[in-house]
PDB file of N, CA and C in Angstrom:
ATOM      1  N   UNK A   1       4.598   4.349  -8.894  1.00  0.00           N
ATOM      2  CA  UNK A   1       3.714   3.885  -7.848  1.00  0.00           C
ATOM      3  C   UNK A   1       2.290   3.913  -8.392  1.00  0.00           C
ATOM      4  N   UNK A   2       1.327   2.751  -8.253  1.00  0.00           N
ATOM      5  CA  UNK A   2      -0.465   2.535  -8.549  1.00  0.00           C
ATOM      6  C   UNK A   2      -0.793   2.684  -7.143  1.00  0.00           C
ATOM      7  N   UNK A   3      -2.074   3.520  -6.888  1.00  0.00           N
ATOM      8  CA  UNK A   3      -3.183   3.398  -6.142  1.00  0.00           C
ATOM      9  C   UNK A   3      -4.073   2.784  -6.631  1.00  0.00           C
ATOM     10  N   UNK A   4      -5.014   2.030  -5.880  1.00  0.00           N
ATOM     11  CA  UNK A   4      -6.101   1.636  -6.803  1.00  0.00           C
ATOM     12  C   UNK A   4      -7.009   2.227  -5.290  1.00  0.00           C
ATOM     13  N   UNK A   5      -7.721   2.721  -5.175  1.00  0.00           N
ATOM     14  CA  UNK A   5      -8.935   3.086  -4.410  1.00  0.00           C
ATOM     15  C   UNK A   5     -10.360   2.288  -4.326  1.00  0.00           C
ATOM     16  N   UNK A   6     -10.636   1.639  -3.632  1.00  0.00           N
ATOM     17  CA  UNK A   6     -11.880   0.445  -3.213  1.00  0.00           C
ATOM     18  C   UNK A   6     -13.148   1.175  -3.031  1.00  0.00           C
ATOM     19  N   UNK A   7     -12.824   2.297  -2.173  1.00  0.00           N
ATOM     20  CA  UNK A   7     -13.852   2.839  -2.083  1.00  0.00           C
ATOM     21  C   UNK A   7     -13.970   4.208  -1.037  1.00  0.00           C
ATOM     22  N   UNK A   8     -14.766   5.192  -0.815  1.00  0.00           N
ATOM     23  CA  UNK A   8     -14.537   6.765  -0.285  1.00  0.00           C
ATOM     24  C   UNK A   8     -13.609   6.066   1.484  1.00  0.00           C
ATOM     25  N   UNK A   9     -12.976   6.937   1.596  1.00  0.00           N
ATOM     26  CA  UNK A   9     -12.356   6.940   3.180  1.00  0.00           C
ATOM     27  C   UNK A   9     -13.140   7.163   4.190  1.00  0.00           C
ATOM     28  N   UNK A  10     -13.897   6.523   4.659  1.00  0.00           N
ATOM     29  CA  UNK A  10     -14.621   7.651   5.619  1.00  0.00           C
ATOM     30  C   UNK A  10     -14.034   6.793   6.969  1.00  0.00           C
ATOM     31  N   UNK A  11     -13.972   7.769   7.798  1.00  0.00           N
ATOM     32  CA  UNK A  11     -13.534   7.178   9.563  1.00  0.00           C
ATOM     33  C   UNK A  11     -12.820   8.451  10.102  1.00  0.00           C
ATOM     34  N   UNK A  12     -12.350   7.974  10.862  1.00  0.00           N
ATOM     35  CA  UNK A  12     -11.426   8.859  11.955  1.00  0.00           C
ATOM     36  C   UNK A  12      -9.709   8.811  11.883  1.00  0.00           C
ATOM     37  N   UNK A  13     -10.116   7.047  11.835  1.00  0.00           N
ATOM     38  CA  UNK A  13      -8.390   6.755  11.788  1.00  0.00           C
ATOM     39  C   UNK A  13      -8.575   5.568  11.095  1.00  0.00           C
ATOM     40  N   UNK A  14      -6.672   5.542  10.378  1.00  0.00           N
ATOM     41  CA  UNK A  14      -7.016   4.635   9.659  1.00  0.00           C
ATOM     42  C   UNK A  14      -5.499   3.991   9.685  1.00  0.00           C
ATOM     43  N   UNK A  15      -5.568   2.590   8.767  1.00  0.00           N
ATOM     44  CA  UNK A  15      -4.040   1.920   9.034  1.00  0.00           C
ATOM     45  C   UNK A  15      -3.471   1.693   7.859  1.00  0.00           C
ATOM     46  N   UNK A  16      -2.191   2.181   7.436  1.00  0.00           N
ATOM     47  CA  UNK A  16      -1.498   1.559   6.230  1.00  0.00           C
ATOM     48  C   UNK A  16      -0.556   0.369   6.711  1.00  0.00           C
ATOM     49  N   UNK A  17      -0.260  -0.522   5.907  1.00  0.00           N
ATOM     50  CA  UNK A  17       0.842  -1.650   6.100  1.00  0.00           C
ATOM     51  C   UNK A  17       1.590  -1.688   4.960  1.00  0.00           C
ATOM     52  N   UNK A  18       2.263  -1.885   5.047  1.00  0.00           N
ATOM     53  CA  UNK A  18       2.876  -1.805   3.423  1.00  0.00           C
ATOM     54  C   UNK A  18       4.453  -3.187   3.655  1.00  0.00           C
ATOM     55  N   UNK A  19       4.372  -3.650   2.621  1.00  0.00           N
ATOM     56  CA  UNK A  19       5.453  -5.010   2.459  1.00  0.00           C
ATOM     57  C   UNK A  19       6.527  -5.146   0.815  1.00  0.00           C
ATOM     58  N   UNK A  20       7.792  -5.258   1.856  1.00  0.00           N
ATOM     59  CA  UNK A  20       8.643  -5.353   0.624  1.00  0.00           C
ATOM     60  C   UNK A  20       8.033  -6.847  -0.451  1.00  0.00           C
ATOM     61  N   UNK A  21       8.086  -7.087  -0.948  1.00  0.00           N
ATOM     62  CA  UNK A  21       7.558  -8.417  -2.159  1.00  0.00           C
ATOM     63  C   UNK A  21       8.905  -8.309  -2.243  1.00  0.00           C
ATOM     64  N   UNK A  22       9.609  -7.823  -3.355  1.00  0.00           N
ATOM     65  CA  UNK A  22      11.192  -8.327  -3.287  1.00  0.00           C
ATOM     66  C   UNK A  22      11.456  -7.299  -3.174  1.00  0.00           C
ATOM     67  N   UNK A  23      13.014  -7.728  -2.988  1.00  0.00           N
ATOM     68  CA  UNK A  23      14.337  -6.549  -3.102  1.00  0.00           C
ATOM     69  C   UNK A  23      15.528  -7.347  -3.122  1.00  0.00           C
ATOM     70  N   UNK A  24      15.929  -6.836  -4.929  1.00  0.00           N
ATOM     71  CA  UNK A  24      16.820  -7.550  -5.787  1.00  0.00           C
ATOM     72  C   UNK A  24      17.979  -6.357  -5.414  1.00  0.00           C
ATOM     73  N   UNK A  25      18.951  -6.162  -6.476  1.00  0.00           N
ATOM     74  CA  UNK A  25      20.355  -5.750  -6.296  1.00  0.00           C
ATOM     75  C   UNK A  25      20.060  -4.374  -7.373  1.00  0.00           C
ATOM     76  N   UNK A  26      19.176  -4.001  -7.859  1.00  0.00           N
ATOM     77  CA  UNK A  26      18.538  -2.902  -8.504  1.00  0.00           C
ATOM     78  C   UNK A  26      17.131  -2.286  -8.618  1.00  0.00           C
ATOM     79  N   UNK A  27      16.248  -3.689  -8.262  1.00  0.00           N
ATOM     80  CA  UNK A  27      14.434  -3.082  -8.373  1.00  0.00           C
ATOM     81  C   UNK A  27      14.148  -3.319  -6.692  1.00  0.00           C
ATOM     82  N   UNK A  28      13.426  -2.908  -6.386  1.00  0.00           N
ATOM     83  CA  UNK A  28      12.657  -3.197  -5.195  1.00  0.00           C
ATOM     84  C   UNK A  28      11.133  -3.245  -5.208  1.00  0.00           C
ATOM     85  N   UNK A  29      10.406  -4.073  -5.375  1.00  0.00           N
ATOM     86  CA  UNK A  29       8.745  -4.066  -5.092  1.00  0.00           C
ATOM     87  C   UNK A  29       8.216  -3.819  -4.227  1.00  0.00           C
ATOM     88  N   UNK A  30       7.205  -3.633  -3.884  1.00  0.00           N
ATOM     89  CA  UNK A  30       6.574  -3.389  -2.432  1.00  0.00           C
ATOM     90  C   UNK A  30       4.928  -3.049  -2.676  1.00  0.00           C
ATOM     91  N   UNK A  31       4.482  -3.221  -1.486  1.00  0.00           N
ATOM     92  CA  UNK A  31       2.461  -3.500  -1.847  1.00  0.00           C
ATOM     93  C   UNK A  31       2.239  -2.909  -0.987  1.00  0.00           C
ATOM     94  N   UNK A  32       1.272  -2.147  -0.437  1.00  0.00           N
ATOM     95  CA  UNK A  32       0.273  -1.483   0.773  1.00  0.00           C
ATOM     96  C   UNK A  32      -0.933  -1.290   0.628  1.00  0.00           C
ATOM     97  N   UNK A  33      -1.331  -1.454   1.741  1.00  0.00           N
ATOM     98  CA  UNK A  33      -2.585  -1.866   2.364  1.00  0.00           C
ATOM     99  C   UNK A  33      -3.421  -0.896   3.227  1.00  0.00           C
ATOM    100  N   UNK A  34      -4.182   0.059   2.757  1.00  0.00           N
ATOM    101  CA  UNK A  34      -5.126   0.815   3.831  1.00  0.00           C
ATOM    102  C   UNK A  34      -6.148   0.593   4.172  1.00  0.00           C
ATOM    103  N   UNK A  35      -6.589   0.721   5.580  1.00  0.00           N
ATOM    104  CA  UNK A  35      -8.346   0.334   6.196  1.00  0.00           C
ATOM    105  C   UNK A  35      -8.119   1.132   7.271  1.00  0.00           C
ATOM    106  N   UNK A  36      -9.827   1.036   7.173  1.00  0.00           N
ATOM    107  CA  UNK A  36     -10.221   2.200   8.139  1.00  0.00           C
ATOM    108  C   UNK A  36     -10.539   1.448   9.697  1.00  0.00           C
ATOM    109  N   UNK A  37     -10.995   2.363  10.483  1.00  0.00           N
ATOM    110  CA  UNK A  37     -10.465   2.000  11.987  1.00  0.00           C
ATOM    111  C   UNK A  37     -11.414   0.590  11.993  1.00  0.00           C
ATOM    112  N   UNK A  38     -12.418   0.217  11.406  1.00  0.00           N
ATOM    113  CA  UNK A  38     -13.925  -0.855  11.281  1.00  0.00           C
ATOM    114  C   UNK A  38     -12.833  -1.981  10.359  1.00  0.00           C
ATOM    115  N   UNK A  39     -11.554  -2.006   9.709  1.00  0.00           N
ATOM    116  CA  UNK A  39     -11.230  -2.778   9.370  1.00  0.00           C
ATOM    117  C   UNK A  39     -11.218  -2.866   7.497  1.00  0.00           C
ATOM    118  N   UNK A  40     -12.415  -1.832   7.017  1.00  0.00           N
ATOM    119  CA  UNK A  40     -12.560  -1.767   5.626  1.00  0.00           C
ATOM    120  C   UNK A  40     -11.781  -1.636   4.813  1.00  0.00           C
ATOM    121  N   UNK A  41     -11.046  -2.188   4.165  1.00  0.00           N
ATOM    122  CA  UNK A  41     -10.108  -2.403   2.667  1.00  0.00           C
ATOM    123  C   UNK A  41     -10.676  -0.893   1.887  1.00  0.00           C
ATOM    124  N   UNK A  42      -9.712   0.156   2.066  1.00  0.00           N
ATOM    125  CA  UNK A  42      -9.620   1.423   1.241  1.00  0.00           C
ATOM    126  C   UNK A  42      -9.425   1.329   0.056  1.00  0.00           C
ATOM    127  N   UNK A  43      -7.975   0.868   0.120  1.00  0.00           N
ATOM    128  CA  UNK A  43      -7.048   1.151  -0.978  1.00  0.00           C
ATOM    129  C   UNK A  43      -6.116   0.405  -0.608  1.00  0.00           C
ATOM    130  N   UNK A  44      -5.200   0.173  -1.967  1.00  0.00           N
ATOM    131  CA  UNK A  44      -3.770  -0.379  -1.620  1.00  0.00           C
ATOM    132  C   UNK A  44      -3.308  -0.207  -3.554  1.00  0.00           C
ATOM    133  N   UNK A  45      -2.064   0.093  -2.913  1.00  0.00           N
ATOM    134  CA  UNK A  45      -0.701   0.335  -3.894  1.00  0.00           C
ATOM    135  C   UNK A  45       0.063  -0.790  -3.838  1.00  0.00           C
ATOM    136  N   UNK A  46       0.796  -0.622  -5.170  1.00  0.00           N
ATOM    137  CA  UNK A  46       2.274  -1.003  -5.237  1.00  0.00           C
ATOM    138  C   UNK A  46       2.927  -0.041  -6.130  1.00  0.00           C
ATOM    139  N   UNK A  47       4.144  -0.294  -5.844  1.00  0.00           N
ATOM    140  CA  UNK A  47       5.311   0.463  -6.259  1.00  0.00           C
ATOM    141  C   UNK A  47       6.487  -0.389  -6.577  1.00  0.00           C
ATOM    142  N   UNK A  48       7.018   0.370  -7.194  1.00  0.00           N
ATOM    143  CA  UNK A  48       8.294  -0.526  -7.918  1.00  0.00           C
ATOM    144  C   UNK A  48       9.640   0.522  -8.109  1.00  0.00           C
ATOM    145  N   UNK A  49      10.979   0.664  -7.295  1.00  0.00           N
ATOM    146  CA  UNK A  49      11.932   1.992  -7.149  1.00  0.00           C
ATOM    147  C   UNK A  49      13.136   1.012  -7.477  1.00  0.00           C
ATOM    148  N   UNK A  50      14.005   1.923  -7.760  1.00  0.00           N
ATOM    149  CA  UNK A  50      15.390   1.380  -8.273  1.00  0.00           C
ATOM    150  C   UNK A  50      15.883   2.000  -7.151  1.00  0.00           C
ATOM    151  N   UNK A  51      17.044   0.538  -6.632  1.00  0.00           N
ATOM    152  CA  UNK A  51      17.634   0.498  -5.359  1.00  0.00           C
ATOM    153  C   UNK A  51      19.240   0.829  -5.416  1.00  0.00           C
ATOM    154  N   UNK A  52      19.810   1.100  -4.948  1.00  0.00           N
ATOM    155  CA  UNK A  52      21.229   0.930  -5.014  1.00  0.00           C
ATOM    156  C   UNK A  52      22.427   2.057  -4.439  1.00  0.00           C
TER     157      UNK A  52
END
């Protein structure tokens, strides 16, 4: 799994989303998305897990 961090967290509350990209018959991809309660682009990951 990568984080990449945009910039400090600051708020109260905040939202992750996160989305499969694929899912084959052994890898699975997936991306996420964090912002703070104002909407600001935190951070976001992807990850990559063996499925099966």
């Amino acid at each position: 799994m990568r984080v990449d961090y945009l910039r400090p967290g600051w708020g109260d509350e905040f939202t992750a989303t996160a989305h499969v990209i694929r899912s084959g018959n052994k890898v699975a991809v997936t991306r996420m998305e964090l912002h703070n309660q104002e909407g600001i682009h935190i951070a976001f990951g992807t990850g990559t897990y063996l499925v099966g």
